[in-house]
Protein backbone atom coordinates (compact mmCIF):
# COMPACT_ATOMS: atom_id res chain seq x y z
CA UNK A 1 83.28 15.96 26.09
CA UNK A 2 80.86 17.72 28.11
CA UNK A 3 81.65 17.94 32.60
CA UNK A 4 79.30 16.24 34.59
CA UNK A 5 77.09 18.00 36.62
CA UNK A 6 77.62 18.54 40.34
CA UNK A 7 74.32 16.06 40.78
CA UNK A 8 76.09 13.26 38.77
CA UNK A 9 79.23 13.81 40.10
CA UNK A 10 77.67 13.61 43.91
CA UNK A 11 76.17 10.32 42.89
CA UNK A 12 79.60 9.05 41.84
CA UNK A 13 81.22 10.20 44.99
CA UNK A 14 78.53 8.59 46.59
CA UNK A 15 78.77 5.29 44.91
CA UNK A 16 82.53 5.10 45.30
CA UNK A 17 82.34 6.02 49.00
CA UNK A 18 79.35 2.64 49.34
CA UNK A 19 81.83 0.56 47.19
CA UNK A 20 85.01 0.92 49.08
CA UNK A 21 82.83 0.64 52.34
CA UNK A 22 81.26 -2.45 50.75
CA UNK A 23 84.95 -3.68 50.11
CA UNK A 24 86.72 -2.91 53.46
CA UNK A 25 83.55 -4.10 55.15
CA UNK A 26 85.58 -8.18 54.70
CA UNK A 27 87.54 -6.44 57.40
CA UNK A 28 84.66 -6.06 59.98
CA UNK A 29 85.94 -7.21 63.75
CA UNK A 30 85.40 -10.97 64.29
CA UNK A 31 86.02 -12.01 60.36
CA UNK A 32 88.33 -14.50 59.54
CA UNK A 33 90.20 -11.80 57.58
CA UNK A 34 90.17 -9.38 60.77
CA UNK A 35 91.75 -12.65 63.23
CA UNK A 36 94.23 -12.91 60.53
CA UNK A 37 94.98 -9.41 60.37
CA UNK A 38 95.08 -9.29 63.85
CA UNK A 39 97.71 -11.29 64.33
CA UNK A 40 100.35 -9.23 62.52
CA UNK A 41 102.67 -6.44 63.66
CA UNK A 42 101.89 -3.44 65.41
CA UNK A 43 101.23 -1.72 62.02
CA UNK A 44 98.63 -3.83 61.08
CA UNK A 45 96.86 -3.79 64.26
CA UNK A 46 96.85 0.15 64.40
CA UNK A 47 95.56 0.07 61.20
CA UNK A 48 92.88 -2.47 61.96
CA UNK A 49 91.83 -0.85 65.39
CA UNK A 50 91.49 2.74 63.26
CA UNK A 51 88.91 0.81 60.86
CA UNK A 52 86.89 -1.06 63.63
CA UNK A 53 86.58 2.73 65.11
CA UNK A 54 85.62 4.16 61.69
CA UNK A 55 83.33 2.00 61.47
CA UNK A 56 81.72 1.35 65.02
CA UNK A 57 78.94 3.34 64.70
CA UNK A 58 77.37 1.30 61.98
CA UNK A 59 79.01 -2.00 63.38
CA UNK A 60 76.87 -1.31 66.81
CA UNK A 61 73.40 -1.18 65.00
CA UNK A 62 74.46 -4.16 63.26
CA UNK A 63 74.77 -5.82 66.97
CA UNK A 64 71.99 -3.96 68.01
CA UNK A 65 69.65 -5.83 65.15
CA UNK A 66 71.61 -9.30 66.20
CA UNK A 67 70.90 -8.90 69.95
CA UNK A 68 67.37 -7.90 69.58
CA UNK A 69 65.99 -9.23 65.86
CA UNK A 70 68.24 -12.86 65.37
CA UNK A 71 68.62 -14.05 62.50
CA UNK A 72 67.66 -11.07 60.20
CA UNK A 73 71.41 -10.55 59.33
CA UNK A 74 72.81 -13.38 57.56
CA UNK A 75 76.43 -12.73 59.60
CA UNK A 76 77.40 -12.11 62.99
CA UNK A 77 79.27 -8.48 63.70
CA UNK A 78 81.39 -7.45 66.72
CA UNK A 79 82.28 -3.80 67.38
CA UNK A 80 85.63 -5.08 68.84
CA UNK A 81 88.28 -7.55 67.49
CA UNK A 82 89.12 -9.73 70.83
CA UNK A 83 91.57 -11.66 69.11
CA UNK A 84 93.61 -8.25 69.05
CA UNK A 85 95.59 -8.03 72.59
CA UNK A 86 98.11 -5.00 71.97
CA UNK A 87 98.38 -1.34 72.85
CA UNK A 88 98.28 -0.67 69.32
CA UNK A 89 94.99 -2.11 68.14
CA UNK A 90 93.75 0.08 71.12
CA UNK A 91 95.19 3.16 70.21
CA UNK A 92 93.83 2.84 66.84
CA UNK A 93 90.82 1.75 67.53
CA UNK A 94 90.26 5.15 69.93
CA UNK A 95 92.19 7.26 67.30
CA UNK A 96 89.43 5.87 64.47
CA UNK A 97 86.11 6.25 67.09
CA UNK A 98 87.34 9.82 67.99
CA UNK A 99 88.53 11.12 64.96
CA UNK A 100 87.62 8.88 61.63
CA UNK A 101 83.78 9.82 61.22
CA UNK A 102 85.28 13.40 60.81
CA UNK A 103 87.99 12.21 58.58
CA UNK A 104 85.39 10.08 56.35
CA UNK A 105 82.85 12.53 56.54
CA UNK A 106 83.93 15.65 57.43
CA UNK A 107 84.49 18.90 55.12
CA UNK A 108 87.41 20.35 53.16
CA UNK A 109 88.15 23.70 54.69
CA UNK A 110 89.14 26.48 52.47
């Protein structure tokens, strides 16, 4: 069985990166799933608040486009999960913002 080439193999990546963001994405802050999750132990809320700061960056262009352009999204996204009151959704959630884009997309070093 011939090895995929580095170009079909990037495209997997690629699509497996977009499919796992599509699936955590239930998880976005202000989701029924998110409240719920919220509303858990300290674990959970660590782990929640490290999501919401992975994914703040794209989460504040989403409320960007629902501030200024209503109604183009069919949902409502907040960059913050208010029903989370704890240290520990905090520290996550500066732990994510500061450090997950580099954990997502950052390099292997050799």
């Amino acid at each position: 069985m011939p090895k995929p080439d580095a170009d079909a193999r990037r495209t997997l990546r690629l699509a497996a990166i977009l499919a796992a963001a599509l699936a955590l994405a239930a998880c976005a802050a202000g989701s029924a799933d998110s409240t719920h999750a919220a509303s858990g132990g300290m674990l959970s809320q660590a782990l929640l608040g490290f999501w919401h700061g992975v994914i703040a960056p794209l989460t504040l262009i989403g409320e960007l486009i629902n501030r200024f352009l209503p109604h183009v999204l069919p949902w409502q996204v907040h960059m913050y999960e208010t029903k989370a009151t704890g240290a520990a959704y905090d520290l996550g959630f500066y732990l994510g913002l500061a450090g997950g884009p580099s954990f997502v997309f950052g390099r292997r070093w050799r």
